[in-house]
Protein backbone atom coordinates (compact mmCIF):
# COMPACT_ATOMS: atom_id res chain seq x y z
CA UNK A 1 17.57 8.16 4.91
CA UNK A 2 16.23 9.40 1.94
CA UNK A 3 17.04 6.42 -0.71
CA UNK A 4 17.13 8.71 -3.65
CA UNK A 5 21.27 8.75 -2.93
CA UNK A 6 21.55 4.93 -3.12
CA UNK A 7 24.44 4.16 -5.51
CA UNK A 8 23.62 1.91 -8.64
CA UNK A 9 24.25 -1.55 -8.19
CA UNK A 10 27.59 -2.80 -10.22
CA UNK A 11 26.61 -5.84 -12.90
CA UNK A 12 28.60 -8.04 -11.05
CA UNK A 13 27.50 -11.94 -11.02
CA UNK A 14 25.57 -11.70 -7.84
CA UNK A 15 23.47 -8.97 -8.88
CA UNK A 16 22.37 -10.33 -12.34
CA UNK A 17 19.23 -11.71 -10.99
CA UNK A 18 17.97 -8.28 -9.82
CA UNK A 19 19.11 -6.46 -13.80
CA UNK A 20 16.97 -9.24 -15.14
CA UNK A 21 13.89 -8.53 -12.84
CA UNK A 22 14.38 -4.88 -13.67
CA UNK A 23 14.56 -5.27 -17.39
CA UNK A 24 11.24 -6.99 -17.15
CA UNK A 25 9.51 -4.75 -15.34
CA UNK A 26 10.84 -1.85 -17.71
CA UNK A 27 9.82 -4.29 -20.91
CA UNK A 28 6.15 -4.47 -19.51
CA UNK A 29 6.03 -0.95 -18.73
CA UNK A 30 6.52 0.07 -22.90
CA UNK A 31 3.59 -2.65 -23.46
CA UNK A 32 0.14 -1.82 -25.11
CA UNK A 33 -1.76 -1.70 -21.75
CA UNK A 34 -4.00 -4.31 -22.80
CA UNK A 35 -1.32 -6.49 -24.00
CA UNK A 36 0.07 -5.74 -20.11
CA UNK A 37 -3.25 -6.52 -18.34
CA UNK A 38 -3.79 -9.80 -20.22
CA UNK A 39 -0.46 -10.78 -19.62
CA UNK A 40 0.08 -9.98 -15.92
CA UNK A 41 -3.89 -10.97 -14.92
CA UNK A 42 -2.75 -14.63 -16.47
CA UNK A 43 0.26 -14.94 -14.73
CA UNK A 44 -1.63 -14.10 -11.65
CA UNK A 45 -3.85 -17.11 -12.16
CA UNK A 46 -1.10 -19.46 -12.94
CA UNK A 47 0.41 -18.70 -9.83
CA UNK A 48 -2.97 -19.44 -8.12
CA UNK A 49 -2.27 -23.49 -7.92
CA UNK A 50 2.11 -23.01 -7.43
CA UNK A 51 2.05 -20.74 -4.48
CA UNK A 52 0.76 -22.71 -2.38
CA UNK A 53 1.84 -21.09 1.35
CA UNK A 54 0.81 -17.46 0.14
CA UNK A 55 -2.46 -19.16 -0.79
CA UNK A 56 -2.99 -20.82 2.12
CA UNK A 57 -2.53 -17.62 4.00
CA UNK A 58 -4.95 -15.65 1.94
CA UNK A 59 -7.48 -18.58 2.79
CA UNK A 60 -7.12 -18.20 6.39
CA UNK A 61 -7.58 -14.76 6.41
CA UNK A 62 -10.96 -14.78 4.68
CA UNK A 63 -12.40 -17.85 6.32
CA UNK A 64 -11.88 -16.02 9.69
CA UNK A 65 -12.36 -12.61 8.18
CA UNK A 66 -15.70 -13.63 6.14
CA UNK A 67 -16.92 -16.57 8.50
CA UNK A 68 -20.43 -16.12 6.85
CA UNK A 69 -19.35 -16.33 3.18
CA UNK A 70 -19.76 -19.95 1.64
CA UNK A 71 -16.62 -21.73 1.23
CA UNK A 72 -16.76 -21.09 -2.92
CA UNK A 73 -17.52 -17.40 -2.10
CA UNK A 74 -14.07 -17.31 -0.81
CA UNK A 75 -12.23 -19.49 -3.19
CA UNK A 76 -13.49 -17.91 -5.98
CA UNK A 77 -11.75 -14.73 -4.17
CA UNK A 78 -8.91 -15.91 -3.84
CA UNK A 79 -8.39 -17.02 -7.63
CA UNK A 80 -9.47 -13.17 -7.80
CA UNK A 81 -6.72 -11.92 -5.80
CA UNK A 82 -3.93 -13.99 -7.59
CA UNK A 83 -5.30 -11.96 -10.78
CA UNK A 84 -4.90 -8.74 -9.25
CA UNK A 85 -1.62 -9.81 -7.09
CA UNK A 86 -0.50 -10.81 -11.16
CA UNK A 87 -2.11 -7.39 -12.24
CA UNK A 88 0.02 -5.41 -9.83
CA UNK A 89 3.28 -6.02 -12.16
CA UNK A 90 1.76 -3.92 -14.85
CA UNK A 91 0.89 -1.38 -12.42
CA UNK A 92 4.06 -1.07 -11.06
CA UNK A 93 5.86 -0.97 -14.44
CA UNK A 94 3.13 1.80 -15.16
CA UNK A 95 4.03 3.24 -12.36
CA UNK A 96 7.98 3.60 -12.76
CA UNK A 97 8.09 4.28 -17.05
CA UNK A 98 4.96 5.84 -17.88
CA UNK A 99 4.36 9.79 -18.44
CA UNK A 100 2.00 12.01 -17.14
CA UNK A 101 -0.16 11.95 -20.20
CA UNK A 102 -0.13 8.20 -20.10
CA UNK A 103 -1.21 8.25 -15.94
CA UNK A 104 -4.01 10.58 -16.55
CA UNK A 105 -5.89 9.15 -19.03
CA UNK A 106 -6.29 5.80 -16.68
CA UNK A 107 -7.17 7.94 -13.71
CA UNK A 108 -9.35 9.93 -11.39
CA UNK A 109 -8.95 11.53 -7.98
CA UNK A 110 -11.83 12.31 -6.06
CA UNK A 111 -10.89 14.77 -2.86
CA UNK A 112 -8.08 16.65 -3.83
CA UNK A 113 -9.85 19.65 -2.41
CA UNK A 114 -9.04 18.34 1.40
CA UNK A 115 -5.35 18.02 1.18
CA UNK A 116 -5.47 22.27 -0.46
CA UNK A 117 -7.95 23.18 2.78
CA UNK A 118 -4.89 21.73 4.71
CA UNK A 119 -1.74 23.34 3.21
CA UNK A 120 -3.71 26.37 2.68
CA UNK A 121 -3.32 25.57 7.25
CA UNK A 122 0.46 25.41 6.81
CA UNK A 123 -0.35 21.92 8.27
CA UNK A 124 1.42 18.57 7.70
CA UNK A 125 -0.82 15.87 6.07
CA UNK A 126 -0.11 12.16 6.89
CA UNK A 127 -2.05 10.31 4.43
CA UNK A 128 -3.41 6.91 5.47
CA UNK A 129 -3.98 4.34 3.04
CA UNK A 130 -4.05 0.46 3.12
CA UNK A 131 -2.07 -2.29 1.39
CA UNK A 132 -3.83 -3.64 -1.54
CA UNK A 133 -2.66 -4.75 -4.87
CA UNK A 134 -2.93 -1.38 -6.39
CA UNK A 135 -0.97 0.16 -4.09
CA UNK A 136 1.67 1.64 -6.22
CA UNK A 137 -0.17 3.14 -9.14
CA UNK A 138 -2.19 4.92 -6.12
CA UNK A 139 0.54 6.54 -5.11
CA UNK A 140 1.99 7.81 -8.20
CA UNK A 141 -1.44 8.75 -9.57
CA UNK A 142 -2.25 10.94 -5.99
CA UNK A 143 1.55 12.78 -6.23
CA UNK A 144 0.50 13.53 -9.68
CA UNK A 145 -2.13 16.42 -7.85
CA UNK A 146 -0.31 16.69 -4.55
CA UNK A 147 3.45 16.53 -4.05
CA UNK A 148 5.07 14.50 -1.27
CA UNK A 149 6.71 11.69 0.17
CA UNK A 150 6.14 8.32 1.63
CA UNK A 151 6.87 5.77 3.68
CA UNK A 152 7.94 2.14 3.12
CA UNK A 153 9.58 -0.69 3.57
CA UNK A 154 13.23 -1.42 1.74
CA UNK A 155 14.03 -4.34 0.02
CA UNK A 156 16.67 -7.03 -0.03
CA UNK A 157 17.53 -7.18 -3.58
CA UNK A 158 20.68 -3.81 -4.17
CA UNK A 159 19.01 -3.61 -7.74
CA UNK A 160 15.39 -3.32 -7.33
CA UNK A 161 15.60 -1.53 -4.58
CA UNK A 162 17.87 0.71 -6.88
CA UNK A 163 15.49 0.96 -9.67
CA UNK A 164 12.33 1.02 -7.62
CA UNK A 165 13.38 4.54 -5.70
CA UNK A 166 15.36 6.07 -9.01
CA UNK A 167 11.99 6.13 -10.47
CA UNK A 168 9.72 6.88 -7.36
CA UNK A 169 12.17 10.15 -7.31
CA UNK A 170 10.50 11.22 -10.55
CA UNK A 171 7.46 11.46 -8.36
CA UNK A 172 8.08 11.44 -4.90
CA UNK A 173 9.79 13.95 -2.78
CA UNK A 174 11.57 11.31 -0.77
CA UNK A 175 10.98 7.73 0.41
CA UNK A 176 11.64 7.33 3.68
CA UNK A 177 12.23 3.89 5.48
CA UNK A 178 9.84 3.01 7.83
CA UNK A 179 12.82 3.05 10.85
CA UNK A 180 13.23 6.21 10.00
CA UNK A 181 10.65 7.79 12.16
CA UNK A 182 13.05 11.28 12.48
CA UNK A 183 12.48 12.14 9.08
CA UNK A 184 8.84 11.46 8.45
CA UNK A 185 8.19 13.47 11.59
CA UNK A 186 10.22 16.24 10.04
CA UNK A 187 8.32 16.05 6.71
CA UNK A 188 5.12 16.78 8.35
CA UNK A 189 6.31 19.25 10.92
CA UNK A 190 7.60 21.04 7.17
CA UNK A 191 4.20 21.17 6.33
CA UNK A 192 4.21 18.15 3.67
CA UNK A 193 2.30 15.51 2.98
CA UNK A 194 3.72 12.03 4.18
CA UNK A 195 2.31 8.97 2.46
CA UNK A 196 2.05 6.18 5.09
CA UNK A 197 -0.21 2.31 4.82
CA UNK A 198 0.10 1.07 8.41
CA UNK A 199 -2.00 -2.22 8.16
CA UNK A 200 1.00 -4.81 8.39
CA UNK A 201 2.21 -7.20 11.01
CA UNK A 202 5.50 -5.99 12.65
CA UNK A 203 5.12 -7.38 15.73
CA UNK A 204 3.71 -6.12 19.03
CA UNK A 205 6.54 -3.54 20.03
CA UNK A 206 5.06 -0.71 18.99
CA UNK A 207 1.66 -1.72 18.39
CA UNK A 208 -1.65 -1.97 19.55
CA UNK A 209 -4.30 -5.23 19.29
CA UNK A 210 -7.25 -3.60 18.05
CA UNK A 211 -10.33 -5.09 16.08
CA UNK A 212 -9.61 -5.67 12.14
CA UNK A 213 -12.51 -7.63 10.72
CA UNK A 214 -13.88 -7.95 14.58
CA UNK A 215 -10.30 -9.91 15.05
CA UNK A 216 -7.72 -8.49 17.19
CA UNK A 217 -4.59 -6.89 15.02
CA UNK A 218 -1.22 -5.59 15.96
CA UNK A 219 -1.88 -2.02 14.75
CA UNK A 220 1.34 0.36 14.27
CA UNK A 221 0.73 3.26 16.88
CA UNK A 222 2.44 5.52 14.21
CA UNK A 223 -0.80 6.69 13.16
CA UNK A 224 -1.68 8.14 16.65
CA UNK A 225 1.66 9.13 17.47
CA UNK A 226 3.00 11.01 14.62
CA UNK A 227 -0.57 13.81 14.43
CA UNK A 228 0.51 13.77 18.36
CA UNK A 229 3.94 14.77 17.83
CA UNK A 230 3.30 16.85 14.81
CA UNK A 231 -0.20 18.47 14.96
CA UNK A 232 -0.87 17.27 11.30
CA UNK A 233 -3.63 16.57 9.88
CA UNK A 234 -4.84 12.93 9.07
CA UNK A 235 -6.64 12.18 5.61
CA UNK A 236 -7.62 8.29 4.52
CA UNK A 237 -7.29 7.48 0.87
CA UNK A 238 -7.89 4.53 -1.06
CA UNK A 239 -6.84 3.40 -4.65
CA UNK A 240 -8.91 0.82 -6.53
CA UNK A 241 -9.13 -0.30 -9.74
CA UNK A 242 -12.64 -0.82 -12.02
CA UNK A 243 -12.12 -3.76 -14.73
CA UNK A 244 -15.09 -2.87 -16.38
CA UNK A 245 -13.47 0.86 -17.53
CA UNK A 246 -9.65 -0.38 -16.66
CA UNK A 247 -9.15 2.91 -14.91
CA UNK A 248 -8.13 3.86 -11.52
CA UNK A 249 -9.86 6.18 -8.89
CA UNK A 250 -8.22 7.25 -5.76
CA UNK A 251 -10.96 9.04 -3.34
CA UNK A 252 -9.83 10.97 -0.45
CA UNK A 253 -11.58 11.30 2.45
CA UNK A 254 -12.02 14.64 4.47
CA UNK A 255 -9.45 15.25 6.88
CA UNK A 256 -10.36 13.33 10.38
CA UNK A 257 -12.25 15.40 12.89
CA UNK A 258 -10.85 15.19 17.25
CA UNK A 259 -7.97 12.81 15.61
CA UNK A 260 -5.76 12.02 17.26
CA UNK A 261 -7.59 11.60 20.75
CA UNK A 262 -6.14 10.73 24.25
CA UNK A 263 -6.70 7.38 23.40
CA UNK A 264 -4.61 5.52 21.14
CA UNK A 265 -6.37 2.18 20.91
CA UNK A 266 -9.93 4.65 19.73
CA UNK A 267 -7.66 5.92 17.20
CA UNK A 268 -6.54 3.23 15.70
CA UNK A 269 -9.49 1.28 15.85
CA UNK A 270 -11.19 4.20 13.82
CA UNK A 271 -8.61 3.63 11.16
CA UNK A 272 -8.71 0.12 11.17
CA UNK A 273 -12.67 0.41 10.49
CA UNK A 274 -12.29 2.90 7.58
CA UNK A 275 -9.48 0.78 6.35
CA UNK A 276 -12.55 -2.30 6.39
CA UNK A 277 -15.34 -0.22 4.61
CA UNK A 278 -12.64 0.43 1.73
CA UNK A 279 -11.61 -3.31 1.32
CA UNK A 280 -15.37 -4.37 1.06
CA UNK A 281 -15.86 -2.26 -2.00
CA UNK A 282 -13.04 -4.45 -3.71
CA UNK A 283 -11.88 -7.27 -1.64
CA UNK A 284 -10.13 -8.98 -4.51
CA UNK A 285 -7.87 -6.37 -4.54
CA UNK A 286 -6.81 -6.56 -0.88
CA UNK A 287 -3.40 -7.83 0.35
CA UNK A 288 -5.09 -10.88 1.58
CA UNK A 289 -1.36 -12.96 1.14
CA UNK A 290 0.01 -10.74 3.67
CA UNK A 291 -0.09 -12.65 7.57
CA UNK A 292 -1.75 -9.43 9.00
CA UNK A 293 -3.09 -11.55 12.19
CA UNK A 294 0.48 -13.54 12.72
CA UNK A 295 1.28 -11.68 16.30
CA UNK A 296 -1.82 -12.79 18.94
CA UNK A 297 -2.31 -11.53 22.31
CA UNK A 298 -1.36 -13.24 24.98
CA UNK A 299 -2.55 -16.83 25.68
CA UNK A 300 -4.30 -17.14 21.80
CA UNK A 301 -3.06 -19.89 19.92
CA UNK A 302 -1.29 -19.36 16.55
CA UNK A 303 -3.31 -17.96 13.94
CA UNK A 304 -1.66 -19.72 11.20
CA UNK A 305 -0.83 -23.05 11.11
């Protein structure tokens, strides 16, 4: 389903929680972007000490995903991650208000020139990225060079969900749920470009356990099947942002050479390790919160307790 048809939400009683979310996000958004960093980056750290369970989660992660690090190593990345996980608010108000102009002077793209080799094909182009906290802006700053759509996942609340795809239209072809296999294999079988960040937990029926972090991870098999089904191309990017310059760069990799193979578990364990070399360039701004290792294999004990 492509969500740009949703209806708007009426302001009825039960939906004045979601209008009051969305008139926040579209206050920051008209901010001085300083003013929006500060702000966001503090609320971050406040969280830090309420949200407890999310915070336990990102500790378990990277005591089993960093087992050499000292034990203040990865607190102290933790209280970085709540600043970025706080930092992501401004991003995404950036990323549904702001113009052009405004996007462009805040960021780069490195690698453009891969995803032009591949339409200049007549190829599809699934682009692989990973969940961190600058997710969004990635997105909107990468569609600003190459048109297309993307995949994700819908949420509960009628209004943001609303507001979120109203202004991802302004830059996004479609957004396609991530049920709706049908259409994304249409989009790339088009010729487009199709957005996709597989690296989340949704259970072991259509994944595979392959090493994240040496751990095994339920992996999505979307990422071998779709090139399979297709015969599109696969290109890894990765958003992150620099708080020294307060820009953001998005590189793109070169498309991926004998991908996909025969073998489904090589292929996604080839993503998974590209996916690992990004995150150690900026682990803060990972999506550490998330319980990426909550399904095991069979016979392991819980992951988390």
């Amino acid at each position: 389903m492509n969500n740009e048809a949703q209806q708007r939400p009426s302001l009825a009683p039960r939906h004045w929680g979601g209008w009051a979310a969305v008139a926040l996000i579209w206050l920051l958004g008209k901010l001085p972007r300083v003013l929006a960093l500060w702000l966001t980056e503090a609320l971050g750290l406040l969280l830090y000490p309420i949200a407890k369970r999310r915070r336990q989660v990102a500790e378990r992660n990277l005591e089993r995903c960093f087992p050499e690090w000292p034990e203040e190593q990865r607190q102290a990345l933790v209280r970085e991650h709540f600043r970025s996980l706080g930092r992501m608010l401004a991003e995404m108000a950036w990323s549904w208000s702001a113009n052009d102009r405004r996007i462009d002077r805040i960021s780069e793209v490195e690698g453009v020139e891969h995803l032009e080799s591949i339409r200049r094909s007549g190829r599809g182009v699934l682009v692989v990225t990973s969940h961190n906290t600058c997710l969004e802006i990635g997105a909107r700053i990468l569609t600003r060079h190459y048109p297309g759509s993307g995949v994700y996942r819908p949420l509960r609340n009628e209004v943001i969900e609303w507001f979120q795809n109203r202004c991802r239209g302004r830059y996004a072809r479609s957004m396609l749920s991530k049920r709706n296999m049908r259409a994304a294999i249409r989009v790339l079988r088009d010729g487009e470009m199709l957005w996709y960040a597989p690296d989340q937990d949704f259970g072991p029926e259509q994944s595979e356990f392959v090493p994240f972090f040496d751990i095994p991870a339920a992996t999505l098999l979307a990422t071998h099947r779709l090139p399979r089904m297709t015969g599109c191309a696969v290109v890894m990017m990765f958003p992150r942002y620099d708080r020294k310059t307060r820009r953001y760069h998005v590189e793109l990799m070169p498309e991926l050479q004998n991908f996909p193979s025969t073998d489904a578990v090589e292929d996604l364990s080839r993503v998974n390790a590209l996916i690992e070399n990004s995150v150690l360039r900026a682990p803060e701004q990972y999506w550490w919160i998330h319980r990426r290792f909550k399904t095991r294999p069979p016979g392991e004990p819980p992951f988390y307790e």
